[in-house]
Protein backbone atom coordinates (compact mmCIF):
# COMPACT_ATOMS: atom_id res chain seq x y z
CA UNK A 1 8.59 76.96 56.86
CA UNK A 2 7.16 74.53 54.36
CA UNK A 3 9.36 72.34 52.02
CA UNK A 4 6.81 71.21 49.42
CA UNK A 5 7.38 73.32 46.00
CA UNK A 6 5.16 75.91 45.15
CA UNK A 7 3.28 75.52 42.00
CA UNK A 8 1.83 78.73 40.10
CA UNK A 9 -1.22 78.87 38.07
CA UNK A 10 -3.95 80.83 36.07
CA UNK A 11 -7.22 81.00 37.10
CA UNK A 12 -10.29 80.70 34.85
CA UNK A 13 -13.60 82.34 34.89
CA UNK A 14 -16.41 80.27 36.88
CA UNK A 15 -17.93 78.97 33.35
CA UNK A 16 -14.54 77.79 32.02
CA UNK A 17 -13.41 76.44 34.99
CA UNK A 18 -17.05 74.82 35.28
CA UNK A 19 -16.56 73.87 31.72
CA UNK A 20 -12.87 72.41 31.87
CA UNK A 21 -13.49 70.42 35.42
CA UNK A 22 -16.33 68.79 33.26
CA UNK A 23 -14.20 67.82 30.49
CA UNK A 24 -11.51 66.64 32.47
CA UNK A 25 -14.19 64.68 35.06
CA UNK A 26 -15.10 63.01 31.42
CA UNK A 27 -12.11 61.90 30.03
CA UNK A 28 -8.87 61.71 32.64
CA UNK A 29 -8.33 58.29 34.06
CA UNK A 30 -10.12 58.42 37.47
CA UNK A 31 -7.64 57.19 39.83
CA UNK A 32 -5.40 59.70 38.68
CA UNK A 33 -7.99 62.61 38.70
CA UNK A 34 -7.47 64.91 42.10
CA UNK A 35 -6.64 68.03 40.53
CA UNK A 36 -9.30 70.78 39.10
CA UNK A 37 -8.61 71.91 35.69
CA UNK A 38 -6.00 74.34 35.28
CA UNK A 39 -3.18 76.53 33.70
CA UNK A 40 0.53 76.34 34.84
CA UNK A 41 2.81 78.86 34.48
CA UNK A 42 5.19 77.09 37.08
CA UNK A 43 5.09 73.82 37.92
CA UNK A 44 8.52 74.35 40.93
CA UNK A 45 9.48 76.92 42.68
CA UNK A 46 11.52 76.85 45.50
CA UNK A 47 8.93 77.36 48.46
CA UNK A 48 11.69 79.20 50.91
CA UNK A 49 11.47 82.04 48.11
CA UNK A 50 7.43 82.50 48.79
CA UNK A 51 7.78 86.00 50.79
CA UNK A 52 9.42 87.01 47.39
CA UNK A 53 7.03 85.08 45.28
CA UNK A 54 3.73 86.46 46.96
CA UNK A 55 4.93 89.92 46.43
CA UNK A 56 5.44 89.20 42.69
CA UNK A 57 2.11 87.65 42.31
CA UNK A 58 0.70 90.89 44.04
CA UNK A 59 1.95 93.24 42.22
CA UNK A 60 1.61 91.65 38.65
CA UNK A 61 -2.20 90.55 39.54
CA UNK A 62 -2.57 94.64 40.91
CA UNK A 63 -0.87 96.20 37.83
CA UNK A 64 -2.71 93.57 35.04
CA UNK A 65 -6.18 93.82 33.71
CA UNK A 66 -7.31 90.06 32.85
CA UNK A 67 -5.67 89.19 29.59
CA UNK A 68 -7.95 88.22 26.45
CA UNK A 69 -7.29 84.74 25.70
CA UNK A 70 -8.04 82.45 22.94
CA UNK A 71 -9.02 78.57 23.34
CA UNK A 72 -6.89 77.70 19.99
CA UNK A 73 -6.52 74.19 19.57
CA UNK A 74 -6.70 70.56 20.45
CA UNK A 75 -3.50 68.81 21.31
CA UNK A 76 -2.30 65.52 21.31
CA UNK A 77 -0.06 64.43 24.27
CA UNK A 78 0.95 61.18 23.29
CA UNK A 79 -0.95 59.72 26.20
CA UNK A 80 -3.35 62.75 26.62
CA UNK A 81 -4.77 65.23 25.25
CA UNK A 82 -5.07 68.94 26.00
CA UNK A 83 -6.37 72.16 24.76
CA UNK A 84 -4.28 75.00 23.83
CA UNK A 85 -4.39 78.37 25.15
CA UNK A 86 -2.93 81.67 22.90
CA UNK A 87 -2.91 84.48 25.66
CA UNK A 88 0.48 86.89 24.75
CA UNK A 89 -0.43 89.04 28.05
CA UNK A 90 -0.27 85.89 30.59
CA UNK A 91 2.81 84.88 28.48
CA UNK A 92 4.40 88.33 29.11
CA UNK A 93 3.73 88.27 32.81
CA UNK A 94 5.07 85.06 33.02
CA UNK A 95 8.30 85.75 31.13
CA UNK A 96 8.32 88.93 33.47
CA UNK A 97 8.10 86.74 36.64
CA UNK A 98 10.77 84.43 35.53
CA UNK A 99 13.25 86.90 34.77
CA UNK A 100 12.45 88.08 38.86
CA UNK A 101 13.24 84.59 39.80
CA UNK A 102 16.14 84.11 37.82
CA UNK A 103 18.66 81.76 39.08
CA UNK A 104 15.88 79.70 40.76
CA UNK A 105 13.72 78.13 38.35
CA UNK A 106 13.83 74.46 37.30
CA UNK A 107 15.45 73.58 33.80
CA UNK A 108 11.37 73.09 33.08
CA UNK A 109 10.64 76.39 34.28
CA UNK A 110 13.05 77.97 32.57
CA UNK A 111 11.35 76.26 29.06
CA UNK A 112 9.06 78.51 26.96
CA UNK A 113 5.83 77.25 28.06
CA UNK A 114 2.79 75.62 25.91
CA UNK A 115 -0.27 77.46 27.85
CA UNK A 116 -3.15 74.68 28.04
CA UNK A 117 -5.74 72.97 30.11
CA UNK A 118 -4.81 69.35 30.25
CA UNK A 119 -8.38 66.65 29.56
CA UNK A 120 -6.68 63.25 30.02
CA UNK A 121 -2.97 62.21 30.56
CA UNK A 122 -0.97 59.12 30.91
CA UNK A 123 -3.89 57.06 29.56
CA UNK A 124 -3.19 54.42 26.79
CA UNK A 125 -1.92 56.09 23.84
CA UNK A 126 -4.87 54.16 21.48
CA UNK A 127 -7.16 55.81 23.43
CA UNK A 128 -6.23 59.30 23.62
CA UNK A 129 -5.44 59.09 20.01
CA UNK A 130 -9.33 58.13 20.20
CA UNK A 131 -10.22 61.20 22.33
CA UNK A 132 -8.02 63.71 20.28
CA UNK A 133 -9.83 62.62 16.74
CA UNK A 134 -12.92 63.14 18.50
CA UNK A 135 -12.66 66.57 19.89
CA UNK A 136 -10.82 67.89 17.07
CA UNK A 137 -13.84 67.24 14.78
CA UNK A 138 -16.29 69.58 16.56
CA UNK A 139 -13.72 72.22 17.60
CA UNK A 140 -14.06 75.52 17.37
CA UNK A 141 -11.59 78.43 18.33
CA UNK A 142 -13.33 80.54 21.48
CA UNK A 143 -12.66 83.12 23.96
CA UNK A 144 -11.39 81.89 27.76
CA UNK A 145 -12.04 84.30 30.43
CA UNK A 146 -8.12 84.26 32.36
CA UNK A 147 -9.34 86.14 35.56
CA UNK A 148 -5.91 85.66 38.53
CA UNK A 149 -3.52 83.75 39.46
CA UNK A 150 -2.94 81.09 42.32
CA UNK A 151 -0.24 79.50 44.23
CA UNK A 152 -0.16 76.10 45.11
CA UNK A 153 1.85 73.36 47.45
CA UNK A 154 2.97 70.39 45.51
CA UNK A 155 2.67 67.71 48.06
CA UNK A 156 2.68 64.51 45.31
CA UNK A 157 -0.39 64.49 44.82
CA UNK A 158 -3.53 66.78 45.62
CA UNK A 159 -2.17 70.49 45.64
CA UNK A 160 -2.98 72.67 48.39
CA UNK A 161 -4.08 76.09 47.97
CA UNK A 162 -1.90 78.68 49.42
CA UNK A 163 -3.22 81.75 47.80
CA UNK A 164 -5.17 83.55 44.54
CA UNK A 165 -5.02 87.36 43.15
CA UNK A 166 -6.90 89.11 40.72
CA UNK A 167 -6.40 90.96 38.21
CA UNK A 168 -7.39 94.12 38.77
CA UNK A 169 -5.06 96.19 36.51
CA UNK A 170 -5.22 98.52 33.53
CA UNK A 171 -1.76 97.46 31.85
């Protein structure tokens, strides 16, 4: 049985993934950049619960189609910067998800999350001031093709794949 925490995500389309590793290749400090782009929905769950997890995953991923999503807006992080994601569907699976693991979700899992994909972080606050002005000029709302979801080990640094689903739903 493993003991690192399980991390769950959302997966992205090939072009926004593509599109997302780029931006975050350009602008996230580099000795801190090991992770692809991505979207959690939980960043700890309790890894002796993964039997129960998996079959969760399954079964939301089986019932789902891929939920429309919306690239909203820029955010400032204080010391990164992020873009927002508006996607009620993934919001409602995720709210479905936690109230299945009820009772074992960290006090930051158990937060209403802030979907987004995450460009730079814990750089100097000057500078992602610097990088928020900037991408906030050109931006424009667009689609963001949410295609599955993946599990993850958290093992402090690097994650390591466990598993992906998806959707393949009409709900």
């Amino acid at each position: 049985m493993d003991n690192a925490p399980i991390i769950i995500t959302a997966t992205m389309g090939k072009a926004d993934q593509a599109w997302a590793d780029r931006m975050r290749q350009a602008h996230f400090p580099p000795e801190r950049n090991f992770l692809s782009a991505h979207i959690t929905l939980f960043h700890h769950l309790p890894p002796m619960h993964w039997p129960e997890i998996k079959s969760r995953l399954s079964s939301l991923a089986r019932e789902n189609a891929a939920p429309k999503a919306m690239l909203s807006d820029v955010m400032f992080l204080g010391r990164g910067v992020a873009y927002r994601i508006d996607c009620p569907d993934l919001l409602m699976m995720r709210e479905e998800l936690a109230d299945d693991l009820q009772g074992l979700l960290t006090p930051q899992d158990q937060a209403k999350p802030r979907l987004h994909i995450t460009v730079q972080n814990k750089e100097e606050p000057a500078v992602a001031k610097a990088l928020f002005a900037e991408l906030l000029s050109d931006f424009e709302p667009r689609p963001i093709e949410i295609n599955g979801l993946a599990a993850h080990y958290y093992r402090g640094g690097p994650w390591e794949f466990i598993q992906d689903w998806k959707f393949s739903g009409r709900r």
